[in-house]
Each structure stands twice: as structure tokens, then as C-alpha cells.
Protein backbone atom coordinates (compact mmCIF):
# COMPACT_ATOMS: atom_id res chain seq x y z
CA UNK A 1 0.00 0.00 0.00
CA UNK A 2 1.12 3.23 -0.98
CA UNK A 3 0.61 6.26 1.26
CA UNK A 4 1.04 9.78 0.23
CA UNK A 5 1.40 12.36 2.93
CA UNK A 6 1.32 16.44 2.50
CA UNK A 7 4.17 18.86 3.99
CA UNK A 8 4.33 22.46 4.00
CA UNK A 9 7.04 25.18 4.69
CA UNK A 10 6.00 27.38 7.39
CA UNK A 11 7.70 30.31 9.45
CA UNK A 12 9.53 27.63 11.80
CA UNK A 13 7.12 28.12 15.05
CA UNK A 14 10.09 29.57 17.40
CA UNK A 15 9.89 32.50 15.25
CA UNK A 16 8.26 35.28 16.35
CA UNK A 17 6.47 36.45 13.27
CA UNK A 18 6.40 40.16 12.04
CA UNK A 19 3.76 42.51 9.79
CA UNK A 20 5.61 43.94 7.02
CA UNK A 21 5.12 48.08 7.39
CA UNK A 22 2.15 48.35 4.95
CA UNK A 23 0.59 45.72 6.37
CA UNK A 24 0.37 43.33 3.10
CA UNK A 25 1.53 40.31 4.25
CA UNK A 26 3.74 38.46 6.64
CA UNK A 27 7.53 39.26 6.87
CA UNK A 28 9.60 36.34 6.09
CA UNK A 29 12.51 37.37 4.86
CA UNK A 30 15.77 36.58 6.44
CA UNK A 31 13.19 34.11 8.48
CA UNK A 32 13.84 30.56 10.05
CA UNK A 33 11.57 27.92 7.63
CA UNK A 34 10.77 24.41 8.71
CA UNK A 35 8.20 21.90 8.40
CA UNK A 36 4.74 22.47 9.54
CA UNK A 37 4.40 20.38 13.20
CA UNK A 38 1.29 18.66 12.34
CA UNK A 39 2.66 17.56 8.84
CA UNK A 40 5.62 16.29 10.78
CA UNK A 41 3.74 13.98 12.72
CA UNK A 42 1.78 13.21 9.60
CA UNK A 43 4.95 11.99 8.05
CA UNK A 44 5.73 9.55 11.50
CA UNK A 45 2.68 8.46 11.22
CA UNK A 46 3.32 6.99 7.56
CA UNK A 47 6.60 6.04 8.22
CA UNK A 48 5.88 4.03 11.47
CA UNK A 49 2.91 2.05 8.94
CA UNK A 50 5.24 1.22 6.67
CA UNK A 51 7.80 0.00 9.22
CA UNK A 52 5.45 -1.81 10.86
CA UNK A 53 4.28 -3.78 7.13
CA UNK A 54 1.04 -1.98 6.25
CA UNK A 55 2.59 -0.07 3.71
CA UNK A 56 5.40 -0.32 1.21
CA UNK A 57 5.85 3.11 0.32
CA UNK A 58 5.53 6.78 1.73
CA UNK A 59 5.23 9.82 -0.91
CA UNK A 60 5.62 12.80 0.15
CA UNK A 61 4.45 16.10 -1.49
CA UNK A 62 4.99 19.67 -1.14
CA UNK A 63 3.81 22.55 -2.58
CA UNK A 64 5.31 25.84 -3.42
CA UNK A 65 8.52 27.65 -3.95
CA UNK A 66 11.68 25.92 -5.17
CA UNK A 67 12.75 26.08 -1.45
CA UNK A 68 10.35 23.87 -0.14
CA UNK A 69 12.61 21.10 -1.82
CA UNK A 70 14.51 21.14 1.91
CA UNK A 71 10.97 20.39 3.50
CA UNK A 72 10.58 17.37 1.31
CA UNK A 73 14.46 16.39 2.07
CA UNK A 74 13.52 16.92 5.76
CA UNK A 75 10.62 14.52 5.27
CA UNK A 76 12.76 11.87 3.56
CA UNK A 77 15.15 12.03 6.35
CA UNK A 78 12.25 11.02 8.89
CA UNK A 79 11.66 8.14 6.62
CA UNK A 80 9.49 9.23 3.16
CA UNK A 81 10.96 7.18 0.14
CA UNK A 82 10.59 9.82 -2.47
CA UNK A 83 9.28 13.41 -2.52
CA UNK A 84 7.28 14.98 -5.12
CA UNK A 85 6.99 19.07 -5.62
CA UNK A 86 4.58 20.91 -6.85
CA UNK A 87 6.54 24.35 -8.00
CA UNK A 88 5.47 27.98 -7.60
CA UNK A 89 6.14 30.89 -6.47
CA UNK A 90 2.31 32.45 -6.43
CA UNK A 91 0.16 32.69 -3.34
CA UNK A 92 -1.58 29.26 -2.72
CA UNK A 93 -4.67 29.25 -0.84
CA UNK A 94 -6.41 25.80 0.98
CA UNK A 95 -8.33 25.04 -1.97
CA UNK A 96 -5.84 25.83 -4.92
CA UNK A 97 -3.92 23.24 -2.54
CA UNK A 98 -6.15 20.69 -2.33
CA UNK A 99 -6.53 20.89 -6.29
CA UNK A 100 -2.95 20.57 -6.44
CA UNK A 101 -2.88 17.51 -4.15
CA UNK A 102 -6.02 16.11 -6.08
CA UNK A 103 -3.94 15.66 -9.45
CA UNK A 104 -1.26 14.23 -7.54
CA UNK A 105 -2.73 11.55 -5.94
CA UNK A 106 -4.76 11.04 -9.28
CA UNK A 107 -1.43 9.96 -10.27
CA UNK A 108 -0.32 7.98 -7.70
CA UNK A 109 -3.36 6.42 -6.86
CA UNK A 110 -2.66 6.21 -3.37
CA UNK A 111 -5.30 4.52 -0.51
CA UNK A 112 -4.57 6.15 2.26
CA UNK A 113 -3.75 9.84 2.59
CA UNK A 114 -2.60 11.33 6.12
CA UNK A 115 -2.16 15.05 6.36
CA UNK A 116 -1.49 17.15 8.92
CA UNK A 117 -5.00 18.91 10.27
CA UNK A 118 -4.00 22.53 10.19
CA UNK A 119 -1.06 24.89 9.13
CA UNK A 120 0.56 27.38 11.80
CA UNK A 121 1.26 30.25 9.81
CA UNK A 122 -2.46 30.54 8.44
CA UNK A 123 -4.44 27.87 10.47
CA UNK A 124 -7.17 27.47 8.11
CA UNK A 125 -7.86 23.58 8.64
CA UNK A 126 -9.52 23.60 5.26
CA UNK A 127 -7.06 21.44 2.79
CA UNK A 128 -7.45 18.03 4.17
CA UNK A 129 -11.27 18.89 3.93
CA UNK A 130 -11.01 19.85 0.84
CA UNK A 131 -9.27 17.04 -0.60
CA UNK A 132 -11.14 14.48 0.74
CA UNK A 133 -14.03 16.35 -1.02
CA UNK A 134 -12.83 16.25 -4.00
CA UNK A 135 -11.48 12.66 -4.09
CA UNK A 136 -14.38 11.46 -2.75
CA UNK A 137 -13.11 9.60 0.20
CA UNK A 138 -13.93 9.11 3.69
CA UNK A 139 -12.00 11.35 6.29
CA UNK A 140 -11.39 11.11 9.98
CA UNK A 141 -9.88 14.98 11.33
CA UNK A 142 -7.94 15.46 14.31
CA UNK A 143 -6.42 11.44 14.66
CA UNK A 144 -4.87 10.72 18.28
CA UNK A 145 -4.71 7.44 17.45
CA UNK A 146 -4.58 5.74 13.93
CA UNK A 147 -4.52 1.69 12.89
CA UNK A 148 -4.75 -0.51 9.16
CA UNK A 149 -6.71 -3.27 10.08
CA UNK A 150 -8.58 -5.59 7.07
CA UNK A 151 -8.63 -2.85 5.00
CA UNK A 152 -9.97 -0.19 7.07
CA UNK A 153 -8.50 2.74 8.91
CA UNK A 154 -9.43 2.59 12.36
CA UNK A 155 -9.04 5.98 14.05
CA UNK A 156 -9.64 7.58 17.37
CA UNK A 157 -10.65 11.30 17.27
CA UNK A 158 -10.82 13.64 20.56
CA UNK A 159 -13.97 15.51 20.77
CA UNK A 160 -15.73 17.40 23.62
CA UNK A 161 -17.22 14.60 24.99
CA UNK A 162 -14.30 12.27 24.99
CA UNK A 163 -13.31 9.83 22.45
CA UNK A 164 -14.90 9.33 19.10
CA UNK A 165 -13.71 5.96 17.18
CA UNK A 166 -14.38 5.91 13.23
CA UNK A 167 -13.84 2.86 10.85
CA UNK A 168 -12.96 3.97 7.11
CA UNK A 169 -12.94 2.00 4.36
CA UNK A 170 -10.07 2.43 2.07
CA UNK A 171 -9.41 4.85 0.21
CA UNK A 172 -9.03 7.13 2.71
CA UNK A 173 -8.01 10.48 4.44
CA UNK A 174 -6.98 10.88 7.71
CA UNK A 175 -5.78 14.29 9.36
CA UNK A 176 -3.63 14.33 12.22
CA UNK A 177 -3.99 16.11 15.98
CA UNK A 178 -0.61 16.41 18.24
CA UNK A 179 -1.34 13.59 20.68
CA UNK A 180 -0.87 11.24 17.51
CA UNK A 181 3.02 10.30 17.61
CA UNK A 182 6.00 12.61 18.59
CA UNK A 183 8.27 12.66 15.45
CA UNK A 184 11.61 10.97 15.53
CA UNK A 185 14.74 13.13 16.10
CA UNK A 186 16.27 13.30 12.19
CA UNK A 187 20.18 12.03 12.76
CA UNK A 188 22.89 12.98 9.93
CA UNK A 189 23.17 9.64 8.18
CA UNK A 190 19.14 10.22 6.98
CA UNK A 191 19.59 13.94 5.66
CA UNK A 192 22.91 12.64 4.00
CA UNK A 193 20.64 9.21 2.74
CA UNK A 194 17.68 11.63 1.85
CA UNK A 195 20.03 13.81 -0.08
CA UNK A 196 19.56 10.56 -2.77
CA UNK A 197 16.06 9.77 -2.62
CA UNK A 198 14.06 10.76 -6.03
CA UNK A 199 12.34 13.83 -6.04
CA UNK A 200 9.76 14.60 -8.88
CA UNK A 201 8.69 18.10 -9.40
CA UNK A 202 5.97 19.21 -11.27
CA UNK A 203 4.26 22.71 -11.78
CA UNK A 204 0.40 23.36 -11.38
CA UNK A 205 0.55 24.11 -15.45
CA UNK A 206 1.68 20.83 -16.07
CA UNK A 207 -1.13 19.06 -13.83
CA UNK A 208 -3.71 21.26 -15.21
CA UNK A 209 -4.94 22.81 -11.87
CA UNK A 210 -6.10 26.65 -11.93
CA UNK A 211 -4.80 28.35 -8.76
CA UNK A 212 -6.34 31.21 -9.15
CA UNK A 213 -6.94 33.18 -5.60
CA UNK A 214 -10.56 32.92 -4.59
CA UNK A 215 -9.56 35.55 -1.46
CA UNK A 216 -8.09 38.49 -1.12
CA UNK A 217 -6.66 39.72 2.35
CA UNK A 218 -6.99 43.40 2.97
CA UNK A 219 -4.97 43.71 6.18
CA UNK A 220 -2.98 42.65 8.69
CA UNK A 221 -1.64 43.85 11.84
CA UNK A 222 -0.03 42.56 15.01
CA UNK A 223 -2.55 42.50 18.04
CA UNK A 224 -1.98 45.46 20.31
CA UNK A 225 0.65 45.03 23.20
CA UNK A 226 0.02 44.75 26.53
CA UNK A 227 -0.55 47.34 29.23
CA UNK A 228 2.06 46.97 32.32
CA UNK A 229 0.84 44.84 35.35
CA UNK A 230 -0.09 46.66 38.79
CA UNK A 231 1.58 45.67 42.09
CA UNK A 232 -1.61 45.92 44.23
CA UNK A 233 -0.78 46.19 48.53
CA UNK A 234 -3.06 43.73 49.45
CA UNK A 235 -6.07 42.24 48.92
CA UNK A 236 -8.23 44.92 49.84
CA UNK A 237 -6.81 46.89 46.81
CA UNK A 238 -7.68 44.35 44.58
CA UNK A 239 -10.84 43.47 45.56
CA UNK A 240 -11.42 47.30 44.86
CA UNK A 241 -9.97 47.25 41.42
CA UNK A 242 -11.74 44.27 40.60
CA UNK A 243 -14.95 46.09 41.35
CA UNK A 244 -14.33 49.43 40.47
CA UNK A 245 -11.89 49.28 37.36
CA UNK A 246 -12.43 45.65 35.95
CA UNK A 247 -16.62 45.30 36.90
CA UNK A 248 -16.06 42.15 37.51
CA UNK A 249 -17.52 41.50 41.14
């Protein structure tokens, strides 16, 4: 079984992000890039099926900018056996993704998708959606726990009232929470073996997929900062400010 898994190049999430001065857009220059977390755990999550004899290969795919090549070398160090890119350098929103990821797996014809359930840098939680939608497969969001047995995906989800277990027939799609795996610590002899692995790129001209913005963002800004605490005396004073200041009691 095949099992292709989506990665994306974020702002690495030690970085404290900046607005750019007009307010257009994110500032990412001269900025740490890494792996989205969830997609990382997507990726162990593939890797440990395969090891464990479900699957016989992992296929991982990126889309974006010619850098996102060291995301896909990053996810063949953790254990994918090839990498696949999807180059360009305009804006790609969820659903031009999904598109994107669409043709690919038309080509690979892969049973069992796992990506990661949101993105830090824009959170949206909308491509794995999106996907399934248009492949037409079953989907289980927000996986803490994920098994292959007889030919269904057996996944447990956390919800509000506890624990919600879902049995998918294959082909399917599976998005991944945190409390899934922690991802393996990448040592130097897999980024020097990943270095050889295949990687295919494509562009989303050549897979015939318009990713034309549906959105258009008028503004950002960084949230206002906070106001200096208050040393209060005692409790008195606080009881006061509470009621006087805050309305709260």
C-alpha cells in the first residue's frame, strides 16, 4: 500500500512572526523555515505504517517555492521514500492546494492519505477537507490514534465529549492532531541518505490545476501590546480594582 502524505514550509514556530510596514503580508525574509508540526507527525505516522508492514511506500508532497525542496528532504530524512513538488512561487490558498494535491494523488493512486490537520502560519484547517471532497473519500480529522486493520482505517478522534472511534474503508483520508506520535529526532546519516532519494517536481501548469486566488486579504496587523501589570498592597486593593476598574464583582 502506498501512502502519500502532505508537507508544508512554514515560518519555523520559534519565530516570532512580524507585519511587514504596509501591512500586506507576513515578513519572512531573512526568516527561520521548517516543516509544519502537524505535517511532521503526519509523516511519523506513515513512516511508522510502513515500518510496521502496512505499507510499502511513503510519498511525500509539497507545494510551493523551489525552497520547499529542503521540507521534502527533511521529510525523507524522517523516513518518506521519495518526494514529489509541486513548483510555484504564487500565493496558494487551501483550496488551490487541495486541487494541487487532487492531481497528484490522481497519479499515484494512493489509498490512504494522512495530512497534517492545520497549518501554523495561516491555520485554516480547510485542505485536508477539501481534498477528501474532492477525491471522494472518507476522512477522519484530528487522529490521536490511527490503525490498518482488514482494510480499514481505524481511528480515534478527541472531541468534547471524549473519544470518538471511526472505521474507514479504504481509500481514505486521515488528518492528524498532536497527541498522535512525537516525530523521531532526524540524525545525519538520513539527511545525507535523503540527499539521494528521487524527487519529482511538477508545476500546477503541467497538472492542469487553476490556482487562481478565490480571497483576497486586505490587512494585517499585530494584536496590540500589553498594558504593564499593577503591584496591588493587598487584597483589599484588589478586591477594589476588581470592582471598580475591571466590573467584575
Amino acid at each position: 500500500m502506498k501512502i502519500l502524505v502532505a508537507v508544508k514550509r512554514v515560518v519555523d514556530f520559534n519565530v516570532k512572526v512580524r507585519v511587514k510596514s504596509d501591512g500586506s503580508a507576513v515578513d519572512i525574509g531573512n526568516v527561520k523555515m521548517s516543516m509544519n508540526p502537524f505535517d511532521e507527525i503526519a509523516v511519523e505516522a506513515a513512516v511508522r505504517l510502513r515500518e510496521a508492514g502496512v505499507a510499502t511506500e511513503v510519498v511525500a508532497v509539497s507545494c510551493g517555492p523551489a525552497q520547499c525542496q529542503e521540507t521534502l528532504r527533511n521529510a525523507m530524512a524522517i523516513g518518506a521514500d521519495r518526494g514529489i513538488l509541486v513548483e510555484t512561487a504564487d500565493e496558494l490558498q487551501p483550496l488551490a492546494v487541495a486541487k494541487l494535491l487532487h492531481a497528484v494523488l490522481q497519479n499515484e493512486q494512493a489509498p490512504l492519505v494522512i495530512v497534517g490537520k492545520q497549518a501554523i502560519d495561516d491555520d485554516s484547517n480547510q485542505t485536508g477537507q477539501m481534498l477528501a471532497a474532492l477525491a471522494g473519500m472518507p476522512q477522519a480529522t484530528f487522529a490521536s490514534s490511527l490503525q490498518i486493520v482488514d482494510g480499514q482505517a481505524i481511528v480515534s478522534r478527541e472531541i468534547d465529549g471524549g473519544l470518538e472511534t471511526l472505521a474507514l474503508k479504504l481509500p481514505a483520508l486521515i488528518t492528524t492532531d498532536l497527541r498522535l506520535n512525537e516525530p523521531r529526532y532526524v540524525t545525519l546519516p538520513n539527511i545525507m541518505k535523503a540527499k539521494k532519494k528521487p524527487l519529482d517536481t511538477h508545476t500546477p501548469q503541467s497538472l492542469g490545476v487553476d490556482i487562481a486566488p478565490r480571497l483576497s486579504t486586505l490587512k494585517l496587523a499585530e494584536p496590540p501590546a500589553r498594558a504593564a501589570g499593577v503591584k496591588l498592597a493587598d487584597v483589599a486593593a484588589l478586591v477594589a480594582k476588581l470592582k471598580h476598574e475591571a466590573n467584575v464583582i
